[in-house]
C-alpha atoms as a PDB file:
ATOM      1  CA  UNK A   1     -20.453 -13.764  66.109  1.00  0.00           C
ATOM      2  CA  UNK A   2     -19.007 -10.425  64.960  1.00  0.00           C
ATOM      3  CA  UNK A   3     -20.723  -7.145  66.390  1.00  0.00           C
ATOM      4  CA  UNK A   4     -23.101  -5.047  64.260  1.00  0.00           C
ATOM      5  CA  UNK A   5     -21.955  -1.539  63.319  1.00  0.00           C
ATOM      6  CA  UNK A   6     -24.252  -0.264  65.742  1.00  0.00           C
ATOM      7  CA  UNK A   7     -23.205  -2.011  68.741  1.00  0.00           C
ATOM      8  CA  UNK A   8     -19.931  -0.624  68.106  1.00  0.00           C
ATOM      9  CA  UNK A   9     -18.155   2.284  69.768  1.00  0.00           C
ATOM     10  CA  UNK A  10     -17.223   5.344  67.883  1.00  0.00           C
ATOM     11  CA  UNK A  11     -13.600   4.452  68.454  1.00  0.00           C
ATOM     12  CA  UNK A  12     -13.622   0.973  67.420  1.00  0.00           C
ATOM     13  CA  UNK A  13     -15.722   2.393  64.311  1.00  0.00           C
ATOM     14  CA  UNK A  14     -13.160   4.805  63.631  1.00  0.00           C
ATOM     15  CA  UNK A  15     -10.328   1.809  63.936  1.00  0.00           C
ATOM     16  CA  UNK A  16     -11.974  -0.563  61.126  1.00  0.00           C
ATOM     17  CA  UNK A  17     -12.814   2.666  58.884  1.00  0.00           C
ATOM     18  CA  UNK A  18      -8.964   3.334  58.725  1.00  0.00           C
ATOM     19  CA  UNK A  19      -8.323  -0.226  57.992  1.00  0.00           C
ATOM     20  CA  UNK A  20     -10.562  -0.216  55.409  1.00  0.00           C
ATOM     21  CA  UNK A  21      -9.513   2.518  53.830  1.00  0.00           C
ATOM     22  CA  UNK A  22      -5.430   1.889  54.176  1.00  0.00           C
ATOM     23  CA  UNK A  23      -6.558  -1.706  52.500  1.00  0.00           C
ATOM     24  CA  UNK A  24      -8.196  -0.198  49.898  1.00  0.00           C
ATOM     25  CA  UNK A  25      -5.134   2.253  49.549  1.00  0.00           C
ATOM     26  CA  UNK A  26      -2.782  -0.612  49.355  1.00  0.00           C
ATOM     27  CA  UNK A  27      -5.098  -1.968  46.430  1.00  0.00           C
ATOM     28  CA  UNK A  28      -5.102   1.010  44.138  1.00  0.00           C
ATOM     29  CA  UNK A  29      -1.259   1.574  44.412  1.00  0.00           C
ATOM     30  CA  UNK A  30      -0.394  -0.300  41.166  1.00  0.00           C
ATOM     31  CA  UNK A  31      -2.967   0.873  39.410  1.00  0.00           C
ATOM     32  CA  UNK A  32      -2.533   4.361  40.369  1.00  0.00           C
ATOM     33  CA  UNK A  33       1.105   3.860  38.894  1.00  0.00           C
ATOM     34  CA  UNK A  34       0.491   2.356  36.079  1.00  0.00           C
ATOM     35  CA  UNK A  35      -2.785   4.204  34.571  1.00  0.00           C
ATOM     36  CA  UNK A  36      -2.051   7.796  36.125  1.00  0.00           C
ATOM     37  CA  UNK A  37       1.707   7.307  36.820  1.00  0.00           C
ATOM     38  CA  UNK A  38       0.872   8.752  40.234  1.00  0.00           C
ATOM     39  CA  UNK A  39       1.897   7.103  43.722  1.00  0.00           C
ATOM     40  CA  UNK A  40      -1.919   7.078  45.111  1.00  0.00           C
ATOM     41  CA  UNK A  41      -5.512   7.512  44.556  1.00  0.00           C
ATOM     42  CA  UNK A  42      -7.577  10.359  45.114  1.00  0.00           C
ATOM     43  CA  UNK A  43      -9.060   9.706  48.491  1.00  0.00           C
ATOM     44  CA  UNK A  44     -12.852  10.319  46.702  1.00  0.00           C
ATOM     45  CA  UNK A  45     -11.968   7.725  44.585  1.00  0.00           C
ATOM     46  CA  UNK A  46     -11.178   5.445  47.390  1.00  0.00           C
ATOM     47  CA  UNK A  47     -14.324   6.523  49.036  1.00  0.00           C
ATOM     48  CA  UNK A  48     -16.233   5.150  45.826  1.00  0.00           C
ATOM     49  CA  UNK A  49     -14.647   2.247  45.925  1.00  0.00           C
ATOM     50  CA  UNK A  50     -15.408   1.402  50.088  1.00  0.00           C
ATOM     51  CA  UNK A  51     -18.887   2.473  49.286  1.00  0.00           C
ATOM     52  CA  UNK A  52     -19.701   0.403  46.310  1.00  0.00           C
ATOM     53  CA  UNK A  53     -17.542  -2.675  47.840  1.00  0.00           C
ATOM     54  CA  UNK A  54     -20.034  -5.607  48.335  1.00  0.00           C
ATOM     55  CA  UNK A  55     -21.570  -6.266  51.641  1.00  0.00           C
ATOM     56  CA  UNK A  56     -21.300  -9.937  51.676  1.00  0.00           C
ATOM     57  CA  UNK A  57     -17.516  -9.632  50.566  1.00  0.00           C
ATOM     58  CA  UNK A  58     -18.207 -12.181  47.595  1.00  0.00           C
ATOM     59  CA  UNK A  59     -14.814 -10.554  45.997  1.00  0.00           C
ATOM     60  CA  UNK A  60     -11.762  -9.466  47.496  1.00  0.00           C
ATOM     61  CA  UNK A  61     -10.629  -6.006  47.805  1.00  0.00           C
ATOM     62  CA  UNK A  62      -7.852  -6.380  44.982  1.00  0.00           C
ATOM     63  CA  UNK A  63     -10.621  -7.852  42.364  1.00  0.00           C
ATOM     64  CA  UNK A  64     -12.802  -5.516  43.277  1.00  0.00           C
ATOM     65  CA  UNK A  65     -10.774  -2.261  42.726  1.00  0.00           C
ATOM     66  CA  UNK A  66      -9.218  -3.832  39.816  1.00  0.00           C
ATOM     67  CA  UNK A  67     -12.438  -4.078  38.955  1.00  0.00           C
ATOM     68  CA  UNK A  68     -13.616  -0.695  39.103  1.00  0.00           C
ATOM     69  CA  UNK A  69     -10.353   0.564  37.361  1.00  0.00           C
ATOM     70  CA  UNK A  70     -11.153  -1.562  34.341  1.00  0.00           C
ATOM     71  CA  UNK A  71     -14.398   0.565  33.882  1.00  0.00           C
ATOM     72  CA  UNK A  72     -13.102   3.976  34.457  1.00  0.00           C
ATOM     73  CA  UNK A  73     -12.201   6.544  31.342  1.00  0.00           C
ATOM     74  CA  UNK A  74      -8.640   5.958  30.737  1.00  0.00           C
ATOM     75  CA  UNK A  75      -7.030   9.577  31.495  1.00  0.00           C
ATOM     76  CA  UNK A  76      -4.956   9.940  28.114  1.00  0.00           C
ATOM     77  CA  UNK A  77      -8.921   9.468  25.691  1.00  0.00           C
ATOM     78  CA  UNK A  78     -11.859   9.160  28.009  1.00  0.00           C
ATOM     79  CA  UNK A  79     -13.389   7.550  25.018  1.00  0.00           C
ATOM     80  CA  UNK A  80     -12.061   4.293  26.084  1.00  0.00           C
ATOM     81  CA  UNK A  81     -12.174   2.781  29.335  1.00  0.00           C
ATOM     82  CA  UNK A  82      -8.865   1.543  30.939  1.00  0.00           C
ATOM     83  CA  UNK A  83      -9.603  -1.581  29.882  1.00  0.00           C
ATOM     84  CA  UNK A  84     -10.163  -1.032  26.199  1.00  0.00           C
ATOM     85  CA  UNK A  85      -7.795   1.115  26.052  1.00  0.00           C
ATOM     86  CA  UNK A  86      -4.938  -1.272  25.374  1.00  0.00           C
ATOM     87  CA  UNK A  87      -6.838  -3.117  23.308  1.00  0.00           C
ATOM     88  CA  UNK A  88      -7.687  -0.360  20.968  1.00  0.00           C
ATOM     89  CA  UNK A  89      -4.000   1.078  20.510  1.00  0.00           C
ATOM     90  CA  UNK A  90      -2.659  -2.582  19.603  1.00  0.00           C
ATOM     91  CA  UNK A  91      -5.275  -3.278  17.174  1.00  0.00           C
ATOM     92  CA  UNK A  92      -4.966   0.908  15.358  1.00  0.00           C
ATOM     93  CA  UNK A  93      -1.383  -0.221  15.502  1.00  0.00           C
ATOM     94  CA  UNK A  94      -1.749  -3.196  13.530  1.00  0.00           C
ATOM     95  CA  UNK A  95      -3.859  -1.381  10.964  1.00  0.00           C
ATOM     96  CA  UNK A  96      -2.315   1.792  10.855  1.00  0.00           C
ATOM     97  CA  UNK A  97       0.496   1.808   7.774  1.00  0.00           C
ATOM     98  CA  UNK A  98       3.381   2.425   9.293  1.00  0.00           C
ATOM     99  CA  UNK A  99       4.354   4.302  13.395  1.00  0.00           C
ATOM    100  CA  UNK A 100       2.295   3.801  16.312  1.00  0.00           C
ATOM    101  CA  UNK A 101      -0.946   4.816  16.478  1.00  0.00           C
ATOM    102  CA  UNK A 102      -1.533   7.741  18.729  1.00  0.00           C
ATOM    103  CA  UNK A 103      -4.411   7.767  22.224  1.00  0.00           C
ATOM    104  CA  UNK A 104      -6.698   9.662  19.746  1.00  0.00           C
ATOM    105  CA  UNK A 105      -6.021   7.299  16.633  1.00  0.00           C
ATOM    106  CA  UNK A 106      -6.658   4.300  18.846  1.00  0.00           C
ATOM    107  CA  UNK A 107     -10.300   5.683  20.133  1.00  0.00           C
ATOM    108  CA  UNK A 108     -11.025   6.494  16.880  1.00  0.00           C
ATOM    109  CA  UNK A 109     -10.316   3.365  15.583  1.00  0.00           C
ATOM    110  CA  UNK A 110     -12.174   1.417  18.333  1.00  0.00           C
ATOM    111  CA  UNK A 111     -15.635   3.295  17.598  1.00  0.00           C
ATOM    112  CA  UNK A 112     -15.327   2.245  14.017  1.00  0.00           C
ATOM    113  CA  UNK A 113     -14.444  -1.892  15.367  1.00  0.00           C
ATOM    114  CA  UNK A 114     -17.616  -1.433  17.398  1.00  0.00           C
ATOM    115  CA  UNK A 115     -19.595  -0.081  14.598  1.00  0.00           C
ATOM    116  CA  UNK A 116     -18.845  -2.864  12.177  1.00  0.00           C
ATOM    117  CA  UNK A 117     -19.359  -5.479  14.960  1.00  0.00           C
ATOM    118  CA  UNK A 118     -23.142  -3.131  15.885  1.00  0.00           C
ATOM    119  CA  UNK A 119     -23.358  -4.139  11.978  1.00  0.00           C
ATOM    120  CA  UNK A 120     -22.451  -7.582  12.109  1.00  0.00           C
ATOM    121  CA  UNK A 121     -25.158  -8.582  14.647  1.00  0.00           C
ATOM    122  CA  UNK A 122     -27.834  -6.869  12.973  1.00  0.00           C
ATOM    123  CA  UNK A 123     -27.041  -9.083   9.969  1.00  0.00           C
ATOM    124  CA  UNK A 124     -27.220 -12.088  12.114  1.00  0.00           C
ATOM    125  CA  UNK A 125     -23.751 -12.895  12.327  1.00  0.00           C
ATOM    126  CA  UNK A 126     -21.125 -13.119  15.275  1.00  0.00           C
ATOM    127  CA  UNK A 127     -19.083 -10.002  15.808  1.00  0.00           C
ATOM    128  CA  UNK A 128     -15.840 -10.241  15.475  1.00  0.00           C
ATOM    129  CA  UNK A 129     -12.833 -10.851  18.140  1.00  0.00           C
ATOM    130  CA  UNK A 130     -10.065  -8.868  18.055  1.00  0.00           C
ATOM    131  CA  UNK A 131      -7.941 -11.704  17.820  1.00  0.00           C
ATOM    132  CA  UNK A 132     -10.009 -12.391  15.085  1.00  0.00           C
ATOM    133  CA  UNK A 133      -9.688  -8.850  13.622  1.00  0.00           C
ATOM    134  CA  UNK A 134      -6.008  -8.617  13.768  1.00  0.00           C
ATOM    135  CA  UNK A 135      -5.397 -11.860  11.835  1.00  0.00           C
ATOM    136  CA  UNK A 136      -7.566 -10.816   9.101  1.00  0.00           C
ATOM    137  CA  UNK A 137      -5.922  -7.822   8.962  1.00  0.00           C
ATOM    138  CA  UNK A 138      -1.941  -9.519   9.208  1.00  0.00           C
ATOM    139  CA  UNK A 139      -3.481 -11.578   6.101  1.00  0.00           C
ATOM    140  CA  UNK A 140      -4.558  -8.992   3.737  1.00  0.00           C
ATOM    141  CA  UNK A 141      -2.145  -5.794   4.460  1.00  0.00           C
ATOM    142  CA  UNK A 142       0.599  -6.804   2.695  1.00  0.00           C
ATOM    143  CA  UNK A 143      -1.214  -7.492  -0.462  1.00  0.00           C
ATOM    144  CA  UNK A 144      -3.729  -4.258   0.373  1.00  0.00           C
ATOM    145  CA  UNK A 145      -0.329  -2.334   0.727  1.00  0.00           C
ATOM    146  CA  UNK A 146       1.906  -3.421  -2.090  1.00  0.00           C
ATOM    147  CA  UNK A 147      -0.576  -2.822  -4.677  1.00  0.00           C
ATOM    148  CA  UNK A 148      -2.462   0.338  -3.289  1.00  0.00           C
ATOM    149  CA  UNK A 149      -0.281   1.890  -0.993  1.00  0.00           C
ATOM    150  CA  UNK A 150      -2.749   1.448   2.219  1.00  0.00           C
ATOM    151  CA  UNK A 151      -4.244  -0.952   4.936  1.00  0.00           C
ATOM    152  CA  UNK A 152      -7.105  -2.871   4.394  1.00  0.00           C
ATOM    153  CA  UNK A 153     -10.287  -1.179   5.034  1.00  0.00           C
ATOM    154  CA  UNK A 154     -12.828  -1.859   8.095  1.00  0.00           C
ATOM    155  CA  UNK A 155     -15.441  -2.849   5.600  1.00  0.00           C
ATOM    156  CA  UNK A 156     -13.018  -4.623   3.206  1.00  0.00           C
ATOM    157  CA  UNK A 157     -11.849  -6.680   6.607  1.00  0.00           C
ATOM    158  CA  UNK A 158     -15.821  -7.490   7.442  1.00  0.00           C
ATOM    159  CA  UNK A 159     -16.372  -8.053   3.848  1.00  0.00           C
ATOM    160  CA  UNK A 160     -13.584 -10.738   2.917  1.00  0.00           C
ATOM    161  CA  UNK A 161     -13.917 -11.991   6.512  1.00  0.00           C
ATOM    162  CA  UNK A 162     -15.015 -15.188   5.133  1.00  0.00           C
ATOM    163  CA  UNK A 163     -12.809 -15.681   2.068  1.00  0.00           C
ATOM    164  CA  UNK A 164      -9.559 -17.518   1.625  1.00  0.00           C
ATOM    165  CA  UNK A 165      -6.412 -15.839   0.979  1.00  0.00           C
ATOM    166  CA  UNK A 166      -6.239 -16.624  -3.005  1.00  0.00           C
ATOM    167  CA  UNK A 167      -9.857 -14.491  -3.003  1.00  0.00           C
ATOM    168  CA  UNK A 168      -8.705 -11.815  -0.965  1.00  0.00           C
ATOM    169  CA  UNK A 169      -5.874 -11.243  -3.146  1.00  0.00           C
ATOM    170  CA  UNK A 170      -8.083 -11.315  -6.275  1.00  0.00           C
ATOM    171  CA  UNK A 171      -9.936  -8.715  -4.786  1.00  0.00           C
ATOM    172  CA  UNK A 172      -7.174  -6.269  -4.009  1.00  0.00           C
ATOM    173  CA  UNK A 173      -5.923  -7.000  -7.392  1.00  0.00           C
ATOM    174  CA  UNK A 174      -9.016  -6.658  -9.019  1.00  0.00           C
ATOM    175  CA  UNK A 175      -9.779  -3.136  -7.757  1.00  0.00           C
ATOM    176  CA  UNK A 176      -8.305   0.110 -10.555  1.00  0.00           C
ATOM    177  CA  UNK A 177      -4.404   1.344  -9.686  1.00  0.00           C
ATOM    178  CA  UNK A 178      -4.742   4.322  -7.821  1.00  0.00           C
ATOM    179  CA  UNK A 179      -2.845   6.561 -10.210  1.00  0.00           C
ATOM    180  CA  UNK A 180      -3.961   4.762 -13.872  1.00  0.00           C
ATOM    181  CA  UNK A 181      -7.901   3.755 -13.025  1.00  0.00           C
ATOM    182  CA  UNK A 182      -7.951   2.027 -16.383  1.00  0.00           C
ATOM    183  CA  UNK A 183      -5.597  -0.231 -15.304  1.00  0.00           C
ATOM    184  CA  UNK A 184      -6.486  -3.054 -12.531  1.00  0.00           C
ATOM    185  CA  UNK A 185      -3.785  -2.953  -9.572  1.00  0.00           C
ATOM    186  CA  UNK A 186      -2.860  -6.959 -10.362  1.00  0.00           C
ATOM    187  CA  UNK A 187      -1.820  -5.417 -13.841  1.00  0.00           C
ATOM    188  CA  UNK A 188      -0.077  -2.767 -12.917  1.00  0.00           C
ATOM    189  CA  UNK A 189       1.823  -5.164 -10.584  1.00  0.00           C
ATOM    190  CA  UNK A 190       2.709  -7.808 -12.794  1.00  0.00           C
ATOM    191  CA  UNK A 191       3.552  -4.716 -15.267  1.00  0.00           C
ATOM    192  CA  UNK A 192       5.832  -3.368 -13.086  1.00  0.00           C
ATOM    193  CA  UNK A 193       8.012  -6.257 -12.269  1.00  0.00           C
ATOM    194  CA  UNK A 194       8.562  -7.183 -16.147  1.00  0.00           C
ATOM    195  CA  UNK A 195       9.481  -3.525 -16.682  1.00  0.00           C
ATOM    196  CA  UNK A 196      11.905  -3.012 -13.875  1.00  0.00           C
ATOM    197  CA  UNK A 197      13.830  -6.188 -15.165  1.00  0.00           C
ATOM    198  CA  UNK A 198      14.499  -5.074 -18.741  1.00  0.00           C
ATOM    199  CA  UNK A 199      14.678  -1.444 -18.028  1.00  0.00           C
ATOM    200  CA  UNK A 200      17.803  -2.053 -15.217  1.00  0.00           C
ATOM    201  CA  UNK A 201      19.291  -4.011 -18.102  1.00  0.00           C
ATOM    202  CA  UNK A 202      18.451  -1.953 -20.499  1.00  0.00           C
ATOM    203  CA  UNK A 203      18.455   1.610 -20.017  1.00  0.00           C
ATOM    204  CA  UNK A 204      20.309   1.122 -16.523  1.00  0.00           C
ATOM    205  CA  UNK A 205      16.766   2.559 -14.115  1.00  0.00           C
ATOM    206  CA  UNK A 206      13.466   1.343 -13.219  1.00  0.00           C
ATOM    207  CA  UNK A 207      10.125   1.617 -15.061  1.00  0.00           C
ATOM    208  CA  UNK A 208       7.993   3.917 -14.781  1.00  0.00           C
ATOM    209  CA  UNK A 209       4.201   3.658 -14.185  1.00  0.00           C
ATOM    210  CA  UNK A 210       3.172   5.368 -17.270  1.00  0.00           C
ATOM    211  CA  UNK A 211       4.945   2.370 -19.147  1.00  0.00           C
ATOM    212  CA  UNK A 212       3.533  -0.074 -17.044  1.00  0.00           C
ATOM    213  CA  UNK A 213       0.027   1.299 -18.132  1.00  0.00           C
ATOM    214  CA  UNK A 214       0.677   1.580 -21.789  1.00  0.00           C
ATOM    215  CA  UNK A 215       2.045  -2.097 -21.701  1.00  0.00           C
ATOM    216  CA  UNK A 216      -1.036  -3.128 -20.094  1.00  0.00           C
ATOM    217  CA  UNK A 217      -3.134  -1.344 -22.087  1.00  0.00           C
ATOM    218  CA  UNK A 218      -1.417  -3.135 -25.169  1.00  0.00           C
ATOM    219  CA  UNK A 219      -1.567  -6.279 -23.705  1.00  0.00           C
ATOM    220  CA  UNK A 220       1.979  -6.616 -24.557  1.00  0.00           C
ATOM    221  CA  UNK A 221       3.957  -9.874 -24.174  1.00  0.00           C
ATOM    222  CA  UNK A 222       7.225 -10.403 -22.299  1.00  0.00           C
ATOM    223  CA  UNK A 223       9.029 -10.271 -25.149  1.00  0.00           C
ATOM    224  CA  UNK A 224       7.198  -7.077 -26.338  1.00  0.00           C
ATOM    225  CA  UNK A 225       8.289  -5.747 -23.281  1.00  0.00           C
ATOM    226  CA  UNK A 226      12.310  -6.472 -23.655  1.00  0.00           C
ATOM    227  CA  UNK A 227      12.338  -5.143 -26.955  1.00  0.00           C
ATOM    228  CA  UNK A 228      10.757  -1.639 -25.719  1.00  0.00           C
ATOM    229  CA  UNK A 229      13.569  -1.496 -23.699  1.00  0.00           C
ATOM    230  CA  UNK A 230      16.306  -2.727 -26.168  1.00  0.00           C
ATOM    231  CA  UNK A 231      14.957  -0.780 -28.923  1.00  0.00           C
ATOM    232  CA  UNK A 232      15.621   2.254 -26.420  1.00  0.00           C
ATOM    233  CA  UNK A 233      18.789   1.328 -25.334  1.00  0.00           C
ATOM    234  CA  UNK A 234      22.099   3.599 -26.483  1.00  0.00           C
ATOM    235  CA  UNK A 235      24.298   1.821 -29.302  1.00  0.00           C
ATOM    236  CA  UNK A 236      27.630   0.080 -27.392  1.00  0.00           C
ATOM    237  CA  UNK A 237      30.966   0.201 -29.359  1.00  0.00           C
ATOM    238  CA  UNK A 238      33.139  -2.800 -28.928  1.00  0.00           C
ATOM    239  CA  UNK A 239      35.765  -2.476 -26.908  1.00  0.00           C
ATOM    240  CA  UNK A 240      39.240  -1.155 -28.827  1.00  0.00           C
ATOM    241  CA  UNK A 241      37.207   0.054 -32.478  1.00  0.00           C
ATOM    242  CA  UNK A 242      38.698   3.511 -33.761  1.00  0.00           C
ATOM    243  CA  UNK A 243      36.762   6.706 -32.992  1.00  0.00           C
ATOM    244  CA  UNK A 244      34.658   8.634 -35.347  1.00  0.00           C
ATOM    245  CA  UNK A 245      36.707  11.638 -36.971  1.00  0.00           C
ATOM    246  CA  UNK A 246      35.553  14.636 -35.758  1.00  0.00           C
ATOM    247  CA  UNK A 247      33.763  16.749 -38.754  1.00  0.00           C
ATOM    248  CA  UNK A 248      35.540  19.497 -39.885  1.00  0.00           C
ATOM    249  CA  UNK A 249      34.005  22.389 -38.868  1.00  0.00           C
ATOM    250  CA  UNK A 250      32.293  24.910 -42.079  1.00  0.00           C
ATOM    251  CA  UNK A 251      34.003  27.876 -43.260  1.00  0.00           C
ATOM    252  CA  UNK A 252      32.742  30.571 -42.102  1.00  0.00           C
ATOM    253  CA  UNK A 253      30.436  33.171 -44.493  1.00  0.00           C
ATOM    254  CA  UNK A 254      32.101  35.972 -46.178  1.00  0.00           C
ATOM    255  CA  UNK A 255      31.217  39.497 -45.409  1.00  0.00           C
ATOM    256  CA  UNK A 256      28.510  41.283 -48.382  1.00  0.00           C
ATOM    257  CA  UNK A 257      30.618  43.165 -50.302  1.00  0.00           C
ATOM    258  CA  UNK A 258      33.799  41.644 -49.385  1.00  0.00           C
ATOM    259  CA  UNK A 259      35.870  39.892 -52.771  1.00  0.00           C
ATOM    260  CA  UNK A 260      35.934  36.215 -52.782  1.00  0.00           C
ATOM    261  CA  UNK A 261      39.385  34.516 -51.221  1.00  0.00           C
ATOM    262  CA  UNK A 262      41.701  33.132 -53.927  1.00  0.00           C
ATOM    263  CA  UNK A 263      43.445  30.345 -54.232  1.00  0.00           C
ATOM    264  CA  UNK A 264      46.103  30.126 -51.458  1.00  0.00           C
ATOM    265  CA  UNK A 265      50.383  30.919 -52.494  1.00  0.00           C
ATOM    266  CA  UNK A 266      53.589  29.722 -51.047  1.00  0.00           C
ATOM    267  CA  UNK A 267      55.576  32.951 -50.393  1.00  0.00           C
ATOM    268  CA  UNK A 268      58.514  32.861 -52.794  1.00  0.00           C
ATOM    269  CA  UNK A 269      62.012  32.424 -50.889  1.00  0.00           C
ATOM    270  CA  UNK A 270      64.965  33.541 -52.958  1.00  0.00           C
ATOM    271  CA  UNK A 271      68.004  31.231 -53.803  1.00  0.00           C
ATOM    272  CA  UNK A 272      71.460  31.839 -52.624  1.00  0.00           C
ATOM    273  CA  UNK A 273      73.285  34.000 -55.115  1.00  0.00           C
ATOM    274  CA  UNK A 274      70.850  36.163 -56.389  1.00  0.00           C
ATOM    275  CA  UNK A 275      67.787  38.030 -55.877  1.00  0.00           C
ATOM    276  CA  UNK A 276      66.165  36.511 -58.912  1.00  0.00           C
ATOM    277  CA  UNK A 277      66.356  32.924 -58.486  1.00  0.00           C
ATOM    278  CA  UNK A 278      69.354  32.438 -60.621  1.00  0.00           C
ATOM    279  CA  UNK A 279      72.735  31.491 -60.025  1.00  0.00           C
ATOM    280  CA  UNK A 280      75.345  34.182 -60.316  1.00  0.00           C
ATOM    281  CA  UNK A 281      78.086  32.589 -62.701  1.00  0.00           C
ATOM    282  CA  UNK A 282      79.975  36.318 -63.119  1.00  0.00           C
ATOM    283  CA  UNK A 283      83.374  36.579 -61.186  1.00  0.00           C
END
């Protein structure tokens, strides 16, 4: 039978106290590494930890300072806990388009997950997981971000939660191009990708958006489409035909007042004998 505190002496209290405490030290090493990068705890902290430790010792001391970690701000957003705090930067990760989402990013990110969840259950239905969340989101991004540039929205995630992939799509391609609003996105798309075939074949670049709109506008066919771009194509020579003369340039305008040229003259060159074009027959 173990002796009560009281019937202890002040020595032998002072003994278990230390023990206590260096065990609880021991405990919060990795975590003080790994959450504050630090080689220990602060020693209140500790004290917290000895004073809220169960009586009856139901947990151990690891589980239970593991425990208490888990529920503590996380030092770089005190918006999260150290437990959510992984969490939340995976997930703004995986819906942020493009680079890895930043401590603030992520806690901003996880108060909008638990608003839409807050949401969820007040419509009767089961919040979402984030394993559940994160698969949604893998699902719909890449058609959310080929034909408008961004990630899937929060609400667009809750929304289409229940659809299947062929209506998800439909919806993203459904909703006005971001640049030409009279134009759907699914348009625009399929626009684009007929135009950037004939226009690299036929005026050597890629289409441009404003042609994608008018050919959707038109409701032009595919063959429409080739011959806007063949129409606009330069003229090829074959390969070894003569070149064009060049024009002969005008004359250039006489000066007011100044007599009209005449016809042009050879210069006269006299013959050999004589001075007037005849041959000298006198000796």
């Amino acid at each position: 039978m173990s002796a009560s505190p009281e019937d202890l002496s002040p020595a032998e209290t002072k003994r278990r106290q230390a023990e206590t405490y260096n065990a609880f030290f021991v405990a919060n090493q990795p975590h003080a590494h790994a959450i504050y990068n630090e080689p220990g705890m602060d020693p209140r902290h500790i004290a917290e930890q000895i004073d809220t430790f169960p009586k009856d010792q139901s947990r151990s001391i690891e589980e239970h300072v593991t425990q208490w970690h888990q529920a503590q701000p996380h030092p770089r957003n005190p918006a999260l806990t150290v437990a959510e705090f992984p969490m939340a930067v995976k997930m703004a990760t995986r819906t942020k388009f493009g680079g890895h989402a930043t401590a603030a990013e992520a806690g901003a990110f996880w108060q909008e997950f638990q608003g839409a969840n807050e949401k969820l259950q007040k419509q009767g239905k089961d919040p979402m997981s984030p394993h559940e969340y994160t698969s949604l989101v893998d699902q719909m991004a890449p058609v959310s971000a080929a034909l408008h540039g961004r990630p899937p929205s929060m609400d667009e995630v809750t929304k289409l939660r229940e659809a299947s992939p062929a209506e998800q799509r439909k919806y993203f391609e459904d909703l006005p191009d971001p640049l030409y609003p009279v134009v759907s996105a699914g348009q625009m798309a399929k626009y684009m990708t007929l135009g950037n075939f004939h226009a690299k074949y036929g005026v050597g670049r890629p289409a441009a958006k404003s042609e994608a709109a008018y050919f959707a506008v038109g409701g032009m066919s595919p063959t429409q489409v080739q011959d806007y771009y063949r129409n606009m194509a330069p003229v090829q020579h074959p390969v070894g035909a003569p070149a064009k003369p060049a024009a002969t340039p005008p004359a250039p305008a006489a000066k007011p007042g100044a007599a009209a040229p005449g016809p042009k003259t050879q210069p006269i060159t006299p013959a050999p004998g004589g001075s007037n074009g005849h041959r000298n027959t006198s000796y």
